[in-house]
Every structure is written in structure tokens, then in C-alpha cells.
Protein backbone atom coordinates (compact mmCIF):
# COMPACT_ATOMS: atom_id res chain seq x y z
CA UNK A 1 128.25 68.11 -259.11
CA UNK A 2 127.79 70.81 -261.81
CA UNK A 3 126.31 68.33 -264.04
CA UNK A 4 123.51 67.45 -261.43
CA UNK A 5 122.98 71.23 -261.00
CA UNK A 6 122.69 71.41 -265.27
CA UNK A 7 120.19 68.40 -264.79
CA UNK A 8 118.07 70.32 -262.25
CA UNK A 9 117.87 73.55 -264.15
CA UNK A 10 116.78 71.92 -267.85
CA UNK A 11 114.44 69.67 -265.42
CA UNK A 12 112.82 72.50 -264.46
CA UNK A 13 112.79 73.96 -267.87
CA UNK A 14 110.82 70.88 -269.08
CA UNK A 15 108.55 71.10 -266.52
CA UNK A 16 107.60 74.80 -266.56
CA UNK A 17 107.95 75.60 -270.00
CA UNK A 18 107.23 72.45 -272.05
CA UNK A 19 105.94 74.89 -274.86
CA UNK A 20 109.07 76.71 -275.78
CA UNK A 21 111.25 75.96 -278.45
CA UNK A 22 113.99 75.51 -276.03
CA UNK A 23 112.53 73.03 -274.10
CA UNK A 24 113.40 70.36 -276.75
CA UNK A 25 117.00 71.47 -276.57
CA UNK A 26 116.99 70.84 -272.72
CA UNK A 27 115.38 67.65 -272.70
CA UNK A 28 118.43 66.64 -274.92
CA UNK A 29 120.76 68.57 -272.86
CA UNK A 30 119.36 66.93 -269.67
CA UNK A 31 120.52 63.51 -271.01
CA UNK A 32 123.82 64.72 -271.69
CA UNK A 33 124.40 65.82 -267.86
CA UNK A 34 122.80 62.57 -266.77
CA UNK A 35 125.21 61.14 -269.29
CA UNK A 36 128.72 63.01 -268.04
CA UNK A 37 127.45 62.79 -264.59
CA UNK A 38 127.31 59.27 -264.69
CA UNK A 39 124.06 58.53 -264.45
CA UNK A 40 123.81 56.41 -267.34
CA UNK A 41 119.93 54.80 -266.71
CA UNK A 42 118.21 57.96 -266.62
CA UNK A 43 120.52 59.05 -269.40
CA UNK A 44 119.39 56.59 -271.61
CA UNK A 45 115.85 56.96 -270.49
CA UNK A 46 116.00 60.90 -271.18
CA UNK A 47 117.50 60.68 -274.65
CA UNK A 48 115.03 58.20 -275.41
CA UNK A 49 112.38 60.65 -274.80
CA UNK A 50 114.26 62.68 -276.93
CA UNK A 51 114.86 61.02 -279.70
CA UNK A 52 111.42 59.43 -279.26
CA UNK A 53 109.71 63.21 -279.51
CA UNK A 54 112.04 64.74 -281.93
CA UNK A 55 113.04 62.14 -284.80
CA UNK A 56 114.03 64.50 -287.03
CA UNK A 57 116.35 66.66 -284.46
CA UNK A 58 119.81 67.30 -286.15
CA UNK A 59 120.99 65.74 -282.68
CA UNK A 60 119.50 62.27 -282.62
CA UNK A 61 122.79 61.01 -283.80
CA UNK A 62 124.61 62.16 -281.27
CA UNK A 63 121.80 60.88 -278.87
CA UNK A 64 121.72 57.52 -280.35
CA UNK A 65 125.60 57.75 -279.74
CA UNK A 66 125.31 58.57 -276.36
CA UNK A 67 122.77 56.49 -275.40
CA UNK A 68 124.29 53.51 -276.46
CA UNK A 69 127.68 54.59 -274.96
CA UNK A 70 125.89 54.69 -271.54
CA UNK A 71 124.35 51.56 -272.43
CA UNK A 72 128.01 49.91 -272.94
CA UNK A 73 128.94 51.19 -269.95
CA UNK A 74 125.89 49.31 -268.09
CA UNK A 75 127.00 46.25 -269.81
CA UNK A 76 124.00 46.18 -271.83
CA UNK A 77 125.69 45.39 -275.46
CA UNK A 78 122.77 44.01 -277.09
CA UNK A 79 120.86 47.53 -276.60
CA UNK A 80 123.85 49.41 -277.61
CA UNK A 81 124.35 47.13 -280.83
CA UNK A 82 120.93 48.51 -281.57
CA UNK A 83 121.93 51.95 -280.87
CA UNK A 84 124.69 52.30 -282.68
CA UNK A 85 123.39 50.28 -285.72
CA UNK A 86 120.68 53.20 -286.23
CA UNK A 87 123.32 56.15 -286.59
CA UNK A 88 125.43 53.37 -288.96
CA UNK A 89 122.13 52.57 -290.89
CA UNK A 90 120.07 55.73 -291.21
CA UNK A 91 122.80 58.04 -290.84
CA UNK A 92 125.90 56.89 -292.68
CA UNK A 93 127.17 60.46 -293.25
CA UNK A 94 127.03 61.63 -289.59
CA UNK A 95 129.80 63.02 -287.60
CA UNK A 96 129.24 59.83 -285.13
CA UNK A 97 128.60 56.73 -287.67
CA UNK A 98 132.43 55.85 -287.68
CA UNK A 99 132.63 55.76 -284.07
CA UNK A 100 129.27 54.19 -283.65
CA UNK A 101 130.01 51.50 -286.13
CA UNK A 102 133.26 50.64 -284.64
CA UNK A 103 131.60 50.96 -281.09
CA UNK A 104 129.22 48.34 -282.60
CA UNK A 105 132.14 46.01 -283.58
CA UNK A 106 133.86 46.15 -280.29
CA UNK A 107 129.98 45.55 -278.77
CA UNK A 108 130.37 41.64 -280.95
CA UNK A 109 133.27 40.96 -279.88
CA UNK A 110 132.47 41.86 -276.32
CA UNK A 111 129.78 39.21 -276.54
CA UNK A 112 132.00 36.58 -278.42
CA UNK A 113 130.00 37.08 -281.74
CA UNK A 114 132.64 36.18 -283.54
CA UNK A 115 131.08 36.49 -286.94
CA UNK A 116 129.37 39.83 -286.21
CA UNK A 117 132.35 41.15 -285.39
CA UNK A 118 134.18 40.31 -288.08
CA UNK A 119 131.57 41.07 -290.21
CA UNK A 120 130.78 44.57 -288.99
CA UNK A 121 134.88 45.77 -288.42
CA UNK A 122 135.80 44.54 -291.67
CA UNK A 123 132.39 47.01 -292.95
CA UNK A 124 133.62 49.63 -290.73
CA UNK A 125 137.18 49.72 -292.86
CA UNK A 126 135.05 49.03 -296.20
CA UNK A 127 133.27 52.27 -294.92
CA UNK A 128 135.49 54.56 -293.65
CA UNK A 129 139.18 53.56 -295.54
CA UNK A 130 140.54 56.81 -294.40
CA UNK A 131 139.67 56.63 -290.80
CA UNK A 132 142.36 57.06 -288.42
CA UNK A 133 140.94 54.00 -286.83
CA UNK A 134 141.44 51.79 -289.55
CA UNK A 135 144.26 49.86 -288.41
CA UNK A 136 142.86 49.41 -284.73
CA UNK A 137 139.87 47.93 -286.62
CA UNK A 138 142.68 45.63 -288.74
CA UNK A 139 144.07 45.12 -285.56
CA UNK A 140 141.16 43.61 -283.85
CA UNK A 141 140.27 41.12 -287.02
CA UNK A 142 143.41 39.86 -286.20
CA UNK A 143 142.66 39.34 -283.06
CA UNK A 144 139.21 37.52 -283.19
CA UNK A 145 141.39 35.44 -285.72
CA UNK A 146 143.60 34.71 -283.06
CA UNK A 147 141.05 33.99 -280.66
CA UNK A 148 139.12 31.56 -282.89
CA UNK A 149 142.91 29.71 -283.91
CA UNK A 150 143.49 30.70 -287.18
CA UNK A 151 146.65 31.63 -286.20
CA UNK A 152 148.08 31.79 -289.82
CA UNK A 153 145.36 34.21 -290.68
CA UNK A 154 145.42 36.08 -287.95
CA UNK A 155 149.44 36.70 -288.33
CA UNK A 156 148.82 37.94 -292.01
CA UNK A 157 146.09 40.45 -290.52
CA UNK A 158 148.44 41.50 -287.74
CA UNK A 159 151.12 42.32 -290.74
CA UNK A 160 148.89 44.26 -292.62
CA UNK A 161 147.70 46.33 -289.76
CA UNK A 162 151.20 47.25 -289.01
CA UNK A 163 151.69 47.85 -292.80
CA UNK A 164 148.70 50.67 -292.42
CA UNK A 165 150.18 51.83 -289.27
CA UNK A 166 153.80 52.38 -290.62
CA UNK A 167 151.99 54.02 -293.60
CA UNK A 168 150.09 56.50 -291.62
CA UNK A 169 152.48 56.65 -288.70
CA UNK A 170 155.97 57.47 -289.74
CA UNK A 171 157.68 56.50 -286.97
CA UNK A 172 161.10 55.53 -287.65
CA UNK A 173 161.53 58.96 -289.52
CA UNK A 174 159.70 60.69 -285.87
CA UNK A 175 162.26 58.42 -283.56
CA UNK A 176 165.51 59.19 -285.59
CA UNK A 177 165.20 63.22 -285.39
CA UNK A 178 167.90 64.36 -283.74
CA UNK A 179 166.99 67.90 -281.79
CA UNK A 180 170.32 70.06 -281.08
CA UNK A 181 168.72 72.41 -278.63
CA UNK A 182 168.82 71.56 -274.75
């Protein structure tokens, strides 16, 4: 409800005072409350106009990001692919192009690209080799192996993903703490 009531109001910002500075900011910010209220089709619609009318905006990554999140959601993966693959392509550095281009991974695999996804998680840990992600990613190449039945391949991925997790996880030395205080 108090998204729909932030829609209205930057609505009626855009409307009466299309001229201001701060009517760019509300056209993005009316996407976002279309976005957390749920109303992912006229999210995407709205950050379009936004990124469409402000390409340079310091925030078109994070509406490219959002817009192909609501996109996922509507089970559109194709669009999203797209999405995603502009914040991964023009904007490698951005606070959003890890999660975008491991969003964009999961969107292949979704779809039964195999290749693609393989392809574009095993650039997402040539990319980011110190993401916390990395062995989810490792993870899921193990799983499309599985899936296509290279099942000896796939159980040397699976191995190395838990290698990276027991690296970055310690959690034998976590488990065997002993606390002495009730």
C-alpha cells in the first residue's frame, strides 16, 4: 500500500512538474514502487522511460537491474537476458554487473540453453573470482553437467565447488567451537 501511495505522489510529480530536476529522479523512483509493489509491467515500462530519457543517469544500472528482475519474475527470460547483458556489457564495474551476470546465467539455464549457461557462469567466475557467489556459480556448472549426463564431469565440478566452499566457509572449525556459557 505505501508503495502505491509513493507511485501516486512521483506520478504527480511527473505530471506537474516535468521541468524540474527532480522529476527525472521520480520517474526512476516511480519504477521502483511499481517494482516493490509488485507491479512488475508498469515497472518495466516506467524504467524504460527512464533509462530511455536519461542514458547517462548514474542509475540506469540499477534500472536495467530492476527491470530485468521484474521481467524474470513475469517469466519473460529472453527480455531479461537482454537486460542484464547491458549492465554486464557496458557496465562491467557497476555495483549490479555481478548479480546481473549471474541473474543472466540462471536466465539460460531457465530456458535449457545449456551452452549459454555454461558459457556465461563459467564468465561470471572468470569475472568476478572473488565473489561470494562463486561457488553457487561452480555449483550450477555442475549441475547443467549433470543435467546434460556428463556425470563424470559434473562430479569433478561438484568437488571443486565444495573445495571453494570449504575454502571460504570454514565450517568444521565454526561447528567444533565449544561455547561454555549457558
Amino acid at each position: 500500500k505505501r508503495y502505491s501511495e509513493s507511485a501516486r505522489i512521483f506520478r504527480k510529480i511527473i505530471i506537474e512538474y516535468p521541468q524540474i530536476e527532480s522529476a527525472k529522479n521520480s520517474l526512476y523512483y516511480l519504477a521502483e514502487s511499481l517494482y516493490l509493489s509488485g507491479k512488475n509491467e508498469e515497472a518495466v515500462n516506467a524504467f524504460d522511460n527512464f533509462i530511455s530519457g536519461f542514458p547517462e543517469d548514474t542509475l540506469i544500472p540499477a534500472a536495467q537491474f530492476k527491470a530485468g528482475n521484474a521481467l524474470f519474475k513475469m517469466g519473460n527470460l529472453k527480455q531479461s537476458i537482454r537486460y542484464y547483458g547491458e549492465i554486464t556489457d557496458n557496465d562491467p564495474d557497476s555495483g549490479f554487473a555481478a548479480d546481473a551476470a549471474l541473474n543472466r546465467s540462471l536466465c539460460f539455464k531457465k530456458l535449457k540453453d545449456w551452452k549459454s549457461a555454461l558459457l556465461a557462469y563459467e564468465d561470471f567466475i572468470a569475472k568476478y573470482p572473488e565473489n561470494n557467489k562463486r561457488s553457487y556459480a561452480m555449483f550450477q556448472i555442475a549441475e547443467i553437467k549433470r543435467a546434460t549426463g556428463n556425470y563424470p564431469e559434473a562430479a569433478g565440478k561438484y568437488a571443486e565447488a565444495l573445495e571453494v566452499v570449504l575454502e571460504t566457509v570454514p565450517l568444521p572449525a565454526v561447528l567444533g567451537r565449544v561455547c561454555d556459557h549457558p
